[in-house]
C-alpha atoms as a PDB file:
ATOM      1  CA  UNK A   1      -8.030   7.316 -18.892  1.00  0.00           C
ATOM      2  CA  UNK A   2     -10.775   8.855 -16.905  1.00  0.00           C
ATOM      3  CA  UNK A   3     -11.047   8.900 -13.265  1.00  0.00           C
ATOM      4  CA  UNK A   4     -13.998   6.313 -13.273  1.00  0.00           C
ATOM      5  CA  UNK A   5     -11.438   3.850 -15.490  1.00  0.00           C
ATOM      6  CA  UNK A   6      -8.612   4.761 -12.720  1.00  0.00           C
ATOM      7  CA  UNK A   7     -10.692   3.601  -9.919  1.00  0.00           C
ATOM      8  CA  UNK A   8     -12.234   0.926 -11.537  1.00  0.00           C
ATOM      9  CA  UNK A   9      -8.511  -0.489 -12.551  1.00  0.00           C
ATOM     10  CA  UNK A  10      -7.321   0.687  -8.711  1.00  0.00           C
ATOM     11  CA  UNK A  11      -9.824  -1.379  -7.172  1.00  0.00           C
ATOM     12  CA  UNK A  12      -9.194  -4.215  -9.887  1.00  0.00           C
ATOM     13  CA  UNK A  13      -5.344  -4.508  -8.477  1.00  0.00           C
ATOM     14  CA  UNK A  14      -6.549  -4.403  -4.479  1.00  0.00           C
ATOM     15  CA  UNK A  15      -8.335  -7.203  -4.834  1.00  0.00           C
ATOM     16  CA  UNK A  16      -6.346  -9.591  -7.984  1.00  0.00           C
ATOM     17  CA  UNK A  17      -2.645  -8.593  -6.747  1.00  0.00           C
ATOM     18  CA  UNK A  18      -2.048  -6.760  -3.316  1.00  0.00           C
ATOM     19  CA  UNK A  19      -4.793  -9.066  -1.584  1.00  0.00           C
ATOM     20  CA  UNK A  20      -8.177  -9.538  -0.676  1.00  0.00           C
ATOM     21  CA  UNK A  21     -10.413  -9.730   2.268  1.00  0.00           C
ATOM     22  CA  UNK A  22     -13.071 -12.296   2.447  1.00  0.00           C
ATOM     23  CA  UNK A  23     -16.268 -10.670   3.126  1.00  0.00           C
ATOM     24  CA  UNK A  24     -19.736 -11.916   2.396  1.00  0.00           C
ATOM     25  CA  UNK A  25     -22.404  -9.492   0.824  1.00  0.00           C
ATOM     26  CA  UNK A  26     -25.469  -9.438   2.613  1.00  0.00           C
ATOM     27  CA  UNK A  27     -27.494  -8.326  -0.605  1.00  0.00           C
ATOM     28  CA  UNK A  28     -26.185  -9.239  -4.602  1.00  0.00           C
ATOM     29  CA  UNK A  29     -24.045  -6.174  -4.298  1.00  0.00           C
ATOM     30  CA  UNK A  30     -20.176  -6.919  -4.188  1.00  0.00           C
ATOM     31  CA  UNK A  31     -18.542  -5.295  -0.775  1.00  0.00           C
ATOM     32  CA  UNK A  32     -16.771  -1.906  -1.714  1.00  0.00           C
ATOM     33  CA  UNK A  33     -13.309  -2.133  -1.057  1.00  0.00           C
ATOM     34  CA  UNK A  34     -11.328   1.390  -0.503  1.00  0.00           C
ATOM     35  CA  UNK A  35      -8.253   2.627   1.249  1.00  0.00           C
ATOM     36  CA  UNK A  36      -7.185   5.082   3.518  1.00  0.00           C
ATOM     37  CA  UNK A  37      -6.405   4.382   7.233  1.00  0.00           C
ATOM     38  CA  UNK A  38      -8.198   2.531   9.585  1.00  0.00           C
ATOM     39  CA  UNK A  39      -7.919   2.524  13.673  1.00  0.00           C
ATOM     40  CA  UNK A  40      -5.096   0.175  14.340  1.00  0.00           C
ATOM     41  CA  UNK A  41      -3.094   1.005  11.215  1.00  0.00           C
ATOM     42  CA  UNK A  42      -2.463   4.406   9.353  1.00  0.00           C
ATOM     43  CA  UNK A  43      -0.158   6.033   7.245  1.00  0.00           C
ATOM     44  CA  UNK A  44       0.013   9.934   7.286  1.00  0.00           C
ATOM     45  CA  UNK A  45       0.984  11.106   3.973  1.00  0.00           C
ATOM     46  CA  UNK A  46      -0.476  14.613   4.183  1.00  0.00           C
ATOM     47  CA  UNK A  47       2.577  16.101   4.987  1.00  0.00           C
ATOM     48  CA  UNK A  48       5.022  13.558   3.876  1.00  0.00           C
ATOM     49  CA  UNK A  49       8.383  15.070   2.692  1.00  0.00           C
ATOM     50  CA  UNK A  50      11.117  14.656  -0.192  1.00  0.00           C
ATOM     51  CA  UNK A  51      14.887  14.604  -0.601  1.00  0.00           C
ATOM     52  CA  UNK A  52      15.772  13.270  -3.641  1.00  0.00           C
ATOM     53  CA  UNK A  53      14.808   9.860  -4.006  1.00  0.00           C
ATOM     54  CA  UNK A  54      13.689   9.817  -0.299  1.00  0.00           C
ATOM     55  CA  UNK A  55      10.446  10.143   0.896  1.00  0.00           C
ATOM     56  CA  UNK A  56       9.954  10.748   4.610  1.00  0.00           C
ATOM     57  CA  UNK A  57       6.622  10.042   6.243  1.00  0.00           C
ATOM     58  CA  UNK A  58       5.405  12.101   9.803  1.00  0.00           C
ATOM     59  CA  UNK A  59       4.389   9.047  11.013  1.00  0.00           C
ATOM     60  CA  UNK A  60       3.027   5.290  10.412  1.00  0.00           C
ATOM     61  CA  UNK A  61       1.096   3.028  12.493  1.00  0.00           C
ATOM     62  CA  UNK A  62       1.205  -0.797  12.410  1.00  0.00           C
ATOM     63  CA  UNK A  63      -0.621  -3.110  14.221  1.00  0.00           C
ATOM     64  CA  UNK A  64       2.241  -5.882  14.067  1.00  0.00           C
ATOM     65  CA  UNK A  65       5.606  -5.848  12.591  1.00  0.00           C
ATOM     66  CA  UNK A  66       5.768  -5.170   8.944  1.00  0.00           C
ATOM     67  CA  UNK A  67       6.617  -2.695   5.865  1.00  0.00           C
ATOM     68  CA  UNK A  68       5.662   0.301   3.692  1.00  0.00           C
ATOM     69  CA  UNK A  69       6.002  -0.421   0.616  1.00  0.00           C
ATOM     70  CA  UNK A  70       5.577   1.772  -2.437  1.00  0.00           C
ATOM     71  CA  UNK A  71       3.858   0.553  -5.517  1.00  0.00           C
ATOM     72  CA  UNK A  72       4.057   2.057  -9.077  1.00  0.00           C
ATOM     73  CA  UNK A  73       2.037   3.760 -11.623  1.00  0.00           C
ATOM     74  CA  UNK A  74       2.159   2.226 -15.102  1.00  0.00           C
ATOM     75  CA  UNK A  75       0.326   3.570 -17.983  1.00  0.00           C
ATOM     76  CA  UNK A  76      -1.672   5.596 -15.313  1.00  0.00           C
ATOM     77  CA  UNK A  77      -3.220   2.330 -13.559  1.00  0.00           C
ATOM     78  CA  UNK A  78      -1.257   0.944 -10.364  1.00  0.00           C
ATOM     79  CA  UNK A  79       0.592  -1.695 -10.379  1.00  0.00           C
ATOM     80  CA  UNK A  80       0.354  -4.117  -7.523  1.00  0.00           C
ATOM     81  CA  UNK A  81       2.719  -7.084  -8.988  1.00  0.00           C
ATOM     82  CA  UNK A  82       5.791  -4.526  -8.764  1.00  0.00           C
ATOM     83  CA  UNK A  83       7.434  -2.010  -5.699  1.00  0.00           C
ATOM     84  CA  UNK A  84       9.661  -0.107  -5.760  1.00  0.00           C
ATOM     85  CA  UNK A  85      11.080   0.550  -2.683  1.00  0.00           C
ATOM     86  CA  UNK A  86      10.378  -0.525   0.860  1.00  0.00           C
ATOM     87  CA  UNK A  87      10.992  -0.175   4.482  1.00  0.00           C
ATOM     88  CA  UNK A  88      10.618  -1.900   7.485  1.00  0.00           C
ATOM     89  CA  UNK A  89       8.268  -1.266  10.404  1.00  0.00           C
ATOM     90  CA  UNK A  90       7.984  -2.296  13.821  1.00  0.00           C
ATOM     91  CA  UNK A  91       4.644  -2.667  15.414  1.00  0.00           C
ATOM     92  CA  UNK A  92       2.874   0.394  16.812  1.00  0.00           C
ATOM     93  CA  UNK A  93       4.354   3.854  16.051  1.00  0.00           C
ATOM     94  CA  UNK A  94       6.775   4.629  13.713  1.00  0.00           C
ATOM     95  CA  UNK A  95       7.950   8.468  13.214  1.00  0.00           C
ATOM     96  CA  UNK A  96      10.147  10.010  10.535  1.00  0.00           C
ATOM     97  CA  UNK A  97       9.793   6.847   8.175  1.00  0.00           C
ATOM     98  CA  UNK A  98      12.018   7.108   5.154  1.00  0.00           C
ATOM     99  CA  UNK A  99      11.888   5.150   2.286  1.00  0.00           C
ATOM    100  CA  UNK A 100      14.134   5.651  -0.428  1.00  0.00           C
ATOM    101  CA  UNK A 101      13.226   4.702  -4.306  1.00  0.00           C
ATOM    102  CA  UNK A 102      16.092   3.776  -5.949  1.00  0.00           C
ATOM    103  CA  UNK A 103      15.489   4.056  -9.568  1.00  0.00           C
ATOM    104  CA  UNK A 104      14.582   7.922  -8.579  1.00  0.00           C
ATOM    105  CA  UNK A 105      11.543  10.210  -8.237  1.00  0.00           C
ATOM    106  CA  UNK A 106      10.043  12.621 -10.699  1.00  0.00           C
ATOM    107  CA  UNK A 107       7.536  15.218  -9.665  1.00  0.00           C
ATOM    108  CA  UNK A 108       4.474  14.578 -10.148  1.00  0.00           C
ATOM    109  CA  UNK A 109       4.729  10.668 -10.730  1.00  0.00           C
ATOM    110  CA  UNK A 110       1.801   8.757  -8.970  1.00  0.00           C
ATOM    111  CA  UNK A 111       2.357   5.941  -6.303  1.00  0.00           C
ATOM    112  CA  UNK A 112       0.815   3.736  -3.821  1.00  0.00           C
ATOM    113  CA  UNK A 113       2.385   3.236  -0.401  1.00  0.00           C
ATOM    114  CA  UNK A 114       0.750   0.975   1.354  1.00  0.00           C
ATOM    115  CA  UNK A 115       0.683  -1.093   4.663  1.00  0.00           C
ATOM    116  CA  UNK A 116       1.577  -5.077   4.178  1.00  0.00           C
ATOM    117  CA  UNK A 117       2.160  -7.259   7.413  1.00  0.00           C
ATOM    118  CA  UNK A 118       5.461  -9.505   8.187  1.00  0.00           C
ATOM    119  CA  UNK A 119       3.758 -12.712   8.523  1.00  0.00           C
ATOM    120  CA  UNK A 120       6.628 -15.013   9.323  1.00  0.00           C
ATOM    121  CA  UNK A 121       8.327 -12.327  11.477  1.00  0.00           C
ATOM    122  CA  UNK A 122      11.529 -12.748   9.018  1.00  0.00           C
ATOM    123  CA  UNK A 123      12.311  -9.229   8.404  1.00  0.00           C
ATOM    124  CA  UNK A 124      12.223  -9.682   4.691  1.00  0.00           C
ATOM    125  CA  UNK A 125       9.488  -8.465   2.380  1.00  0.00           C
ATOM    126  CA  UNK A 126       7.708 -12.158   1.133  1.00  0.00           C
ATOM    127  CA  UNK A 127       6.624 -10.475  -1.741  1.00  0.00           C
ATOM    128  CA  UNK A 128       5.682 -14.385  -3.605  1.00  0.00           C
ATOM    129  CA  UNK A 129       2.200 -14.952  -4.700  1.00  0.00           C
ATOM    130  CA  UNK A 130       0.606 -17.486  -2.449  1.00  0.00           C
ATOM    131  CA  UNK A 131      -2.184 -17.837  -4.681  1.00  0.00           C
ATOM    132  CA  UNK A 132      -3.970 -15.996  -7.220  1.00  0.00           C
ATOM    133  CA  UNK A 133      -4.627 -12.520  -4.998  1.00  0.00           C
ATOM    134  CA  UNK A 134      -2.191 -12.820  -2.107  1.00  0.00           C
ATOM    135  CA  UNK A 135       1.091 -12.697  -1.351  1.00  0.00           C
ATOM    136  CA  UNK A 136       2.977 -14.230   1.391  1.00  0.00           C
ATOM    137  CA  UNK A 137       3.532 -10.835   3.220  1.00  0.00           C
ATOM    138  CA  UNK A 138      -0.072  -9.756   2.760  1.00  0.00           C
ATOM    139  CA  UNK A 139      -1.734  -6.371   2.652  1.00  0.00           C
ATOM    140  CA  UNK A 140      -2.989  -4.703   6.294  1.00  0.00           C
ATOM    141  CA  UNK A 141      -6.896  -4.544   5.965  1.00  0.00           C
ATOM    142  CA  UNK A 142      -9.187  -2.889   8.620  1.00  0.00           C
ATOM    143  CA  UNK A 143     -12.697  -4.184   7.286  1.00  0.00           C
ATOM    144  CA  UNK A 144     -12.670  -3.175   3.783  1.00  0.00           C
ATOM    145  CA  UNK A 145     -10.409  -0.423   3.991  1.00  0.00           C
ATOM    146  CA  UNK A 146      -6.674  -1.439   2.601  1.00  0.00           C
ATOM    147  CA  UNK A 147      -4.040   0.819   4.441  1.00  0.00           C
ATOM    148  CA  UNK A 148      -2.230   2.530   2.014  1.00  0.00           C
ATOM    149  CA  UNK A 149      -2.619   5.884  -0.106  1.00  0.00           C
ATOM    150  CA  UNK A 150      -2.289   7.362  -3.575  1.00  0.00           C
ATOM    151  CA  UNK A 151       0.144   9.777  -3.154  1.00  0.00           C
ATOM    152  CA  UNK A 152       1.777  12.180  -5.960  1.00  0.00           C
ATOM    153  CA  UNK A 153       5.944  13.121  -5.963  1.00  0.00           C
ATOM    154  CA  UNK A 154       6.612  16.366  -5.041  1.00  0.00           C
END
């Protein structure tokens, strides 16, 4: 799979299964929909650590209480109907965030991790499709920019 097919695909599961934003184009273009981190909200995953099947992130910003969640790599497209593993956040900064994967890491293996908001303030991931793109605990957006990160095992 090329890396045209991998973004095409990536961009394919933002918007069908980790959530979409609604924004209007002004022209007959479609609005270009990308992550990374955004002003409120940010993950730093340059320098993120392992131990084992722990991952430990420098820091993570949420605007509101919610999780990081980690999504998989199947067939070398992401999979936004799966995670596997998650942790919870509270709103504003959060340093030294672990989050372990149970089934284990292997180098090299290819994740998202990714913001997603705690909408009813329960504590537990509502990972249940509210429709056909959203779930209950939805994705954190800034504009068109998803919070969350490609990231590779180390």
């Amino acid at each position: 799979m090329n890396k045209y097919q991998i973004t095409k695909s990536l961009i394919a599961l933002l918007v069908v299964a980790l959530g979409s934003i609604n924004v209007q184009a002004e022209t007959d273009q479609k609005p270009k929909i990308g992550m990374g981190n955004g002003e409120k909200n940010w993950i730093t995953q340059n320098d993120f650590t392992r131990d084992k099947s722990t991952l430990s992130f420098q820091e993570v910003q949420i605007n509101g209480n919610g999780w990081l969640v980690m999504h998989p790599f199947e067939n070398g497209v992401p999979n936004g109907d799966k995670y596997v593993a998650l942790t919870y956040l509270e709103d504003g900064k959060n340093l030294s965030v672990n989050i372990e994967v149970l089934k284990g890491l292997v180098s090299g293996e290819k994740y998202i991790v990714m913001l997603h908001r705690d909408v009813n303030e329960n504590k537990a991931l509502d990972f249940v499709f509210v429709d056909e793109q959203n779930v209950l605990d939805r994705a954190v957006f800034e504009g068109n920019t998803m919070i969350g990160h490609v990231i590779a095992i180390p």
